[in-house]
PDB file of N, CA and C in Angstrom:
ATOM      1  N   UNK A   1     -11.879  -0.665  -4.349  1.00  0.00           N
ATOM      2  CA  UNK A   1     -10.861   0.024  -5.127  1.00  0.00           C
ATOM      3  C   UNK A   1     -10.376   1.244  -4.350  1.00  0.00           C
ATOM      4  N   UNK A   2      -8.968   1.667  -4.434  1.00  0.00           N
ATOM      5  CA  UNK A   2      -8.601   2.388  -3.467  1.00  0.00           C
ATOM      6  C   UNK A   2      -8.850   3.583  -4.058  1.00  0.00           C
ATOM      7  N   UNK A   3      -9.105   4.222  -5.342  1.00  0.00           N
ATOM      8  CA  UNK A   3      -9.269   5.261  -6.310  1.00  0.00           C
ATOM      9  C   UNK A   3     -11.218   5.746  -5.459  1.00  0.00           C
ATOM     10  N   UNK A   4     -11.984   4.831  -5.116  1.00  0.00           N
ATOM     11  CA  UNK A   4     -12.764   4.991  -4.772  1.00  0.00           C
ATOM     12  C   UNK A   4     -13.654   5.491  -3.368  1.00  0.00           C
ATOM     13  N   UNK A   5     -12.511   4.628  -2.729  1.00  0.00           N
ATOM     14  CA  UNK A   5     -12.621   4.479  -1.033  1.00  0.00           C
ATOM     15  C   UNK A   5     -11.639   4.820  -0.361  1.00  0.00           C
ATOM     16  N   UNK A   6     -10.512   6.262  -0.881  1.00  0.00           N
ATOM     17  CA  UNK A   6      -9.398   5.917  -0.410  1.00  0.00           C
ATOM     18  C   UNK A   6      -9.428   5.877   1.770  1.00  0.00           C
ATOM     19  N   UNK A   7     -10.559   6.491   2.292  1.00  0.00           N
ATOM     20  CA  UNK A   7     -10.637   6.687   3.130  1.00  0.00           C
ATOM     21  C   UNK A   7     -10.822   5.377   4.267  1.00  0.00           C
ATOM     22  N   UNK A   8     -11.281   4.506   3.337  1.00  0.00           N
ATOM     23  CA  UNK A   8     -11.155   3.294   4.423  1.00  0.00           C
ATOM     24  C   UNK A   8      -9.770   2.445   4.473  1.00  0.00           C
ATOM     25  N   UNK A   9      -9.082   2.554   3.129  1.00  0.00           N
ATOM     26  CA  UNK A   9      -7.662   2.201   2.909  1.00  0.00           C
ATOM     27  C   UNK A   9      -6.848   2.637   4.138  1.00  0.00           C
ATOM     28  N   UNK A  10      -6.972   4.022   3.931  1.00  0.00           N
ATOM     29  CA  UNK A  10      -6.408   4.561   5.071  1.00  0.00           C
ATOM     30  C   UNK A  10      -6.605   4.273   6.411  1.00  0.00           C
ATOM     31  N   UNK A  11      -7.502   4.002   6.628  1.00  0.00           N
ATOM     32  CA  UNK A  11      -7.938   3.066   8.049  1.00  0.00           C
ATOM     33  C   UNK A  11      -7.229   2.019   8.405  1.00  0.00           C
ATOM     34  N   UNK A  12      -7.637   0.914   7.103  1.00  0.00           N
ATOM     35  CA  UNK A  12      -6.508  -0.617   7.571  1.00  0.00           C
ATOM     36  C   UNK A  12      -5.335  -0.446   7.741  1.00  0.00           C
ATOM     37  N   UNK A  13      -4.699   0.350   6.655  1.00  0.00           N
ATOM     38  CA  UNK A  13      -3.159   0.748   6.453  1.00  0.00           C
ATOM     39  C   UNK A  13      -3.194   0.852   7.916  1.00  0.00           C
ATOM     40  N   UNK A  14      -3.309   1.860   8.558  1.00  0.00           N
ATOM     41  CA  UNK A  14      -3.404   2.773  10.077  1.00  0.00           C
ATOM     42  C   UNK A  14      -3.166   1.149  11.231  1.00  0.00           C
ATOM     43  N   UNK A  15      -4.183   1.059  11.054  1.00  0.00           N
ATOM     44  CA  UNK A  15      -4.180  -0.728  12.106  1.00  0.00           C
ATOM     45  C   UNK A  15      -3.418  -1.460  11.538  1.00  0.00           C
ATOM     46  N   UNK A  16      -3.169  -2.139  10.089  1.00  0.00           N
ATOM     47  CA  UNK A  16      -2.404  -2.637  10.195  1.00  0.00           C
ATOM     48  C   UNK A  16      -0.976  -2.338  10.354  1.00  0.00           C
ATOM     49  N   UNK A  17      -0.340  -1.272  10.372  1.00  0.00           N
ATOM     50  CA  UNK A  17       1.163  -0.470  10.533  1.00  0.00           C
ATOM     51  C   UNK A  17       1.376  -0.656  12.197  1.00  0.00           C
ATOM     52  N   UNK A  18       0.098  -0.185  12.628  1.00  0.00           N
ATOM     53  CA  UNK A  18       0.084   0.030  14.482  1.00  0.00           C
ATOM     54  C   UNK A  18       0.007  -1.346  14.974  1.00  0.00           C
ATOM     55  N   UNK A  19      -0.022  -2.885  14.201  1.00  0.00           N
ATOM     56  CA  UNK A  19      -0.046  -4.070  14.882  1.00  0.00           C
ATOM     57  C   UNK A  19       1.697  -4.261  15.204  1.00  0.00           C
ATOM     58  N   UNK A  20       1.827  -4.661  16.307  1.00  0.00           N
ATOM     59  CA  UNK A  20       2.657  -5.213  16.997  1.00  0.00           C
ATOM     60  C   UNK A  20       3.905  -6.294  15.456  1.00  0.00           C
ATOM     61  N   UNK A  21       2.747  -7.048  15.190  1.00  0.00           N
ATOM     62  CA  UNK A  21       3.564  -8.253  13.810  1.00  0.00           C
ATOM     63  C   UNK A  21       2.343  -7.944  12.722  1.00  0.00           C
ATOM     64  N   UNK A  22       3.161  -7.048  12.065  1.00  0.00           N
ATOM     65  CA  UNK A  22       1.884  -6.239  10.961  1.00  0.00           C
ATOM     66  C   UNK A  22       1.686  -7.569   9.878  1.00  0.00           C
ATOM     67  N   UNK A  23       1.080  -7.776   9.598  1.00  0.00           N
ATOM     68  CA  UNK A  23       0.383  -8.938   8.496  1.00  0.00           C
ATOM     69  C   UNK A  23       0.885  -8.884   7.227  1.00  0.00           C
ATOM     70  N   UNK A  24       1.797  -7.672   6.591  1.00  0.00           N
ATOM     71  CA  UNK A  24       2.554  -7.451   5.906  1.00  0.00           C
ATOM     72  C   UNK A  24       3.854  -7.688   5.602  1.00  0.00           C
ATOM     73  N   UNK A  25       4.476  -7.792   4.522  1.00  0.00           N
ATOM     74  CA  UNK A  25       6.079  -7.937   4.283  1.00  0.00           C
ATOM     75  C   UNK A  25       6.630  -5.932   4.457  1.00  0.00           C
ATOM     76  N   UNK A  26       7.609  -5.664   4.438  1.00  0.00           N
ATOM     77  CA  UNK A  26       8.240  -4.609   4.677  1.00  0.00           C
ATOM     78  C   UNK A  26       8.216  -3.671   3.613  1.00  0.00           C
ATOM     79  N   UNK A  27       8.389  -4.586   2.048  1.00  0.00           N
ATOM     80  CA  UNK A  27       8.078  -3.855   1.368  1.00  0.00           C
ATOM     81  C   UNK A  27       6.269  -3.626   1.261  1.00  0.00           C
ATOM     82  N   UNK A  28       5.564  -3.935   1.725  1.00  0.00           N
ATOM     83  CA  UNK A  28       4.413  -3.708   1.662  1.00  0.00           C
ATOM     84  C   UNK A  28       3.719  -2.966   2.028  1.00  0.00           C
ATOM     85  N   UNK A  29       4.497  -2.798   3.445  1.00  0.00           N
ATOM     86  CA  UNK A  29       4.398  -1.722   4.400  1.00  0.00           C
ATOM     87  C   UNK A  29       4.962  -0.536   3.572  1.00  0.00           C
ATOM     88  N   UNK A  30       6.079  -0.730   3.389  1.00  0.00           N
ATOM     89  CA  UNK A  30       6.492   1.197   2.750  1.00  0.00           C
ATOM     90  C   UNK A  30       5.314   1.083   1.321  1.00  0.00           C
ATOM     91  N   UNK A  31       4.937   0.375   0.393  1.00  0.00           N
ATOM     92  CA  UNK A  31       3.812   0.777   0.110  1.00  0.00           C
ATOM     93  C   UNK A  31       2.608   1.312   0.420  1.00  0.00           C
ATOM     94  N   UNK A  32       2.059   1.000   1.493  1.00  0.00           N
ATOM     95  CA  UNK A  32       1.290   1.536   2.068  1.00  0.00           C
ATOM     96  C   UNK A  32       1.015   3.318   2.835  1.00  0.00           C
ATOM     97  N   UNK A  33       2.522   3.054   3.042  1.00  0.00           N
ATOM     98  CA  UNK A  33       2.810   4.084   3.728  1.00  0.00           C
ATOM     99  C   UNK A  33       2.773   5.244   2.185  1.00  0.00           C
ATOM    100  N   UNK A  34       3.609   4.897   1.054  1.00  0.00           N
ATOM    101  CA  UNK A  34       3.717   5.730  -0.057  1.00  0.00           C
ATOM    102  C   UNK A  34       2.918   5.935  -0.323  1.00  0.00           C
ATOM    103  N   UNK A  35       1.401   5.272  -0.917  1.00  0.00           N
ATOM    104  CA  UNK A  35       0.843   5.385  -1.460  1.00  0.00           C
ATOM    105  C   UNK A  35      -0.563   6.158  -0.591  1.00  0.00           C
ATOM    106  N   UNK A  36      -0.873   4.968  -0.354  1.00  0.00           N
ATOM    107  CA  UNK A  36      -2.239   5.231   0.997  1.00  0.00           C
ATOM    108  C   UNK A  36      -1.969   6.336   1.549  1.00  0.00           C
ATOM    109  N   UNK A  37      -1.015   6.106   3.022  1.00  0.00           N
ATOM    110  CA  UNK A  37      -0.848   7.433   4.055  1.00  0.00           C
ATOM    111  C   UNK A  37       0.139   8.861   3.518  1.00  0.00           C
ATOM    112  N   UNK A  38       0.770   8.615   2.589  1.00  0.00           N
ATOM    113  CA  UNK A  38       1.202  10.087   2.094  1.00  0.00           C
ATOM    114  C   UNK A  38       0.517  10.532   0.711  1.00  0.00           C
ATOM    115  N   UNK A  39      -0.395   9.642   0.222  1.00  0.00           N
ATOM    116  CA  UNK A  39      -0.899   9.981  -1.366  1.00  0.00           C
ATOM    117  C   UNK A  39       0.115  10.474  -2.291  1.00  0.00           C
ATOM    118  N   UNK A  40       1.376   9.406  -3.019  1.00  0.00           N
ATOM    119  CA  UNK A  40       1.947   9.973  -3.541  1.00  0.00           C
ATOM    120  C   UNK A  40       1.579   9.270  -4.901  1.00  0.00           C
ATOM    121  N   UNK A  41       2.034   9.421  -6.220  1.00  0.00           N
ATOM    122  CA  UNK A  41       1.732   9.114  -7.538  1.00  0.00           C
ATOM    123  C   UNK A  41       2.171   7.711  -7.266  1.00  0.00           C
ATOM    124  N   UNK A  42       1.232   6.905  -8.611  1.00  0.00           N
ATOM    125  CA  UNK A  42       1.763   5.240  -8.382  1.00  0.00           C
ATOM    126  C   UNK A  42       2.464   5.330  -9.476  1.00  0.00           C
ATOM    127  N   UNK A  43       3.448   5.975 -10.072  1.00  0.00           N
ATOM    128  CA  UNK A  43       4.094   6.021 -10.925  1.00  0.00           C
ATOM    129  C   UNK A  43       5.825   6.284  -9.658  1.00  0.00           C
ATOM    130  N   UNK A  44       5.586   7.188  -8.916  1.00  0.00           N
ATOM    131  CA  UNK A  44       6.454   7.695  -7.812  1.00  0.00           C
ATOM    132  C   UNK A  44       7.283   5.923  -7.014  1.00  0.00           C
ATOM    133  N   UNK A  45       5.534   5.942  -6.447  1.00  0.00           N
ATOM    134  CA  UNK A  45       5.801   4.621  -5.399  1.00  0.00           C
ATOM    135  C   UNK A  45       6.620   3.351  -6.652  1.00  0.00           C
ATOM    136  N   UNK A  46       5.524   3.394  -7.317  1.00  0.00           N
ATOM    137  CA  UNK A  46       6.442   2.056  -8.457  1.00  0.00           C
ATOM    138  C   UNK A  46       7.723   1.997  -8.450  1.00  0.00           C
ATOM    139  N   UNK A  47       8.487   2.869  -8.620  1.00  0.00           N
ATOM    140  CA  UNK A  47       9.971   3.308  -9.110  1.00  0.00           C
ATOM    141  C   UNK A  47      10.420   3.155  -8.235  1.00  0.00           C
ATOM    142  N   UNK A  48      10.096   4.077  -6.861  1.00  0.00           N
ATOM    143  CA  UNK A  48      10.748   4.209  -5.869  1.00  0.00           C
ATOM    144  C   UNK A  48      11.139   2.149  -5.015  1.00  0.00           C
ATOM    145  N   UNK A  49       9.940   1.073  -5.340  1.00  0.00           N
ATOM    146  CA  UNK A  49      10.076   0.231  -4.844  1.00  0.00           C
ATOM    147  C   UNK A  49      10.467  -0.915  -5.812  1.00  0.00           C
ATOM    148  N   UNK A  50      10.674  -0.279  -7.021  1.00  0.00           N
ATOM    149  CA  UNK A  50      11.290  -1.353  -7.565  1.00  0.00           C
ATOM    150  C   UNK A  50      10.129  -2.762  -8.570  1.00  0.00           C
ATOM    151  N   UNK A  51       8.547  -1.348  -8.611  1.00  0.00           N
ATOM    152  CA  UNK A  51       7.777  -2.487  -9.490  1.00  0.00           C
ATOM    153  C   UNK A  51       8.251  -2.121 -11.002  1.00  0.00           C
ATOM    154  N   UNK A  52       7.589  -2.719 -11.623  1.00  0.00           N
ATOM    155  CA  UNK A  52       8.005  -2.967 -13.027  1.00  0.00           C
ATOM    156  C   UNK A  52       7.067  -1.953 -13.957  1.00  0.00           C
ATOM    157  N   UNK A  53       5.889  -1.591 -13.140  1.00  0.00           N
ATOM    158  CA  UNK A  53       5.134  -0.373 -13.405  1.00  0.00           C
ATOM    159  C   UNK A  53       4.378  -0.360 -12.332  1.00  0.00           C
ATOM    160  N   UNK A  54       3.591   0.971 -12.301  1.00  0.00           N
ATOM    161  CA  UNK A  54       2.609   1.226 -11.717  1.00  0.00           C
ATOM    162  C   UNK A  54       1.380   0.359 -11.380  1.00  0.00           C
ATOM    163  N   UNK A  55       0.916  -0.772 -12.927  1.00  0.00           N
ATOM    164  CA  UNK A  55       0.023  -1.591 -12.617  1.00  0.00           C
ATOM    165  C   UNK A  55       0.191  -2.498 -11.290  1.00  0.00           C
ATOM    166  N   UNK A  56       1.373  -2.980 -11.774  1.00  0.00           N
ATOM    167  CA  UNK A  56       2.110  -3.616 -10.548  1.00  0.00           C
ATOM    168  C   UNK A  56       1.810  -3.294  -9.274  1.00  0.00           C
ATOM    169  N   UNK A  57       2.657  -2.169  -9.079  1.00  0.00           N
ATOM    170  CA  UNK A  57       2.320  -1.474  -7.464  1.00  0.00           C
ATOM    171  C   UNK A  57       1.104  -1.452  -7.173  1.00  0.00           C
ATOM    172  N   UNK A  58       0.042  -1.563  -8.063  1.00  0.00           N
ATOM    173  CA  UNK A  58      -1.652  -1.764  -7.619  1.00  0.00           C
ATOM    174  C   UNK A  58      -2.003  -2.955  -7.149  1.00  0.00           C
ATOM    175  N   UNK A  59      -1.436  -3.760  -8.132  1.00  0.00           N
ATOM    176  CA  UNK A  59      -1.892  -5.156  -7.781  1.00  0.00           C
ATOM    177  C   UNK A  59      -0.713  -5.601  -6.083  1.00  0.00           C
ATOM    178  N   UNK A  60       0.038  -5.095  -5.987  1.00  0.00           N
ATOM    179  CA  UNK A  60       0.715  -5.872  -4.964  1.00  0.00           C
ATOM    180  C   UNK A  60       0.133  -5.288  -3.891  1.00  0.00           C
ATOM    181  N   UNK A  61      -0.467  -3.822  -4.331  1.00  0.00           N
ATOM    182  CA  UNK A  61      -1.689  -3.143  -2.655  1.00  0.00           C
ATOM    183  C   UNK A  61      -2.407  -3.771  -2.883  1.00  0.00           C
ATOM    184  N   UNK A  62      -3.428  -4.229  -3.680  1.00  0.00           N
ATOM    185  CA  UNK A  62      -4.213  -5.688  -3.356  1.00  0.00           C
ATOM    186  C   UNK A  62      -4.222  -6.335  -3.003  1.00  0.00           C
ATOM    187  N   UNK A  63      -3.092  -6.871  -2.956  1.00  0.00           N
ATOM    188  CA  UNK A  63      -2.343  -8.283  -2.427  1.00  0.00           C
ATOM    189  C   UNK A  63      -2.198  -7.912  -0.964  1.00  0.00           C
ATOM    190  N   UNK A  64      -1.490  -6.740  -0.369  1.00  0.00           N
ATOM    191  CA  UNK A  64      -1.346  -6.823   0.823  1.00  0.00           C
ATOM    192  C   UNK A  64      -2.389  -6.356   1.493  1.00  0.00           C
ATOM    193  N   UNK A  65      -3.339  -5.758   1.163  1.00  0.00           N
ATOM    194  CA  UNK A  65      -4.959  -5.811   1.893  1.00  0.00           C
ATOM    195  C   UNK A  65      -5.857  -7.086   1.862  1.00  0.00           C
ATOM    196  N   UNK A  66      -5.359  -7.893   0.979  1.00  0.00           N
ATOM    197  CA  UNK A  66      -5.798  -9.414   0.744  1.00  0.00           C
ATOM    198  C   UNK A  66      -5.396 -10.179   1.926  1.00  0.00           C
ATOM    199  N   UNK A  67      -4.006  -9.907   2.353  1.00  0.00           N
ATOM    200  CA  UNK A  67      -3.056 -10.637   3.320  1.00  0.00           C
ATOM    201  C   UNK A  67      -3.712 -10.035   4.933  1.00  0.00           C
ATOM    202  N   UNK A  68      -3.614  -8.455   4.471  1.00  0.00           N
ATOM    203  CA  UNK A  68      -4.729  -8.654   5.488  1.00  0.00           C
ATOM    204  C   UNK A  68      -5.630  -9.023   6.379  1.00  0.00           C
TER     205      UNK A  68
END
């Protein structure tokens, strides 16, 4: 859970952003970047990307550390 560990989040995010063909979709990436590497509210990132709420924007950072 990223509420828990945000410090290793921040790690993959880091490698995966710095890969050459990041393992991610684009919007996934500026999630990452919103959330993870700038710590902004998941109420912020939600809006800003167009989830339907905040739960959302959690589950789709799941998803792209899953893809991972």
């Amino acid at each position: 859970m990223y509420t828990t560990a945000p410090d290793a989040f921040r790690t993959l995010a880091r490698r995966a952003l710095n890969d050459d063909d990041p393992p991610c979709s684009p919007r996934a990436e500026r999630l990452l970047v919103g959330k993870v590497l700038q710590g902004r509210p998941w109420p912020a990132v939600a809006d800003e990307l167009g989830y339907h709420s905040p739960r959302n924007a959690m589950k789709a950072l799941g998803d792209a550390y899953a893809d991972a």
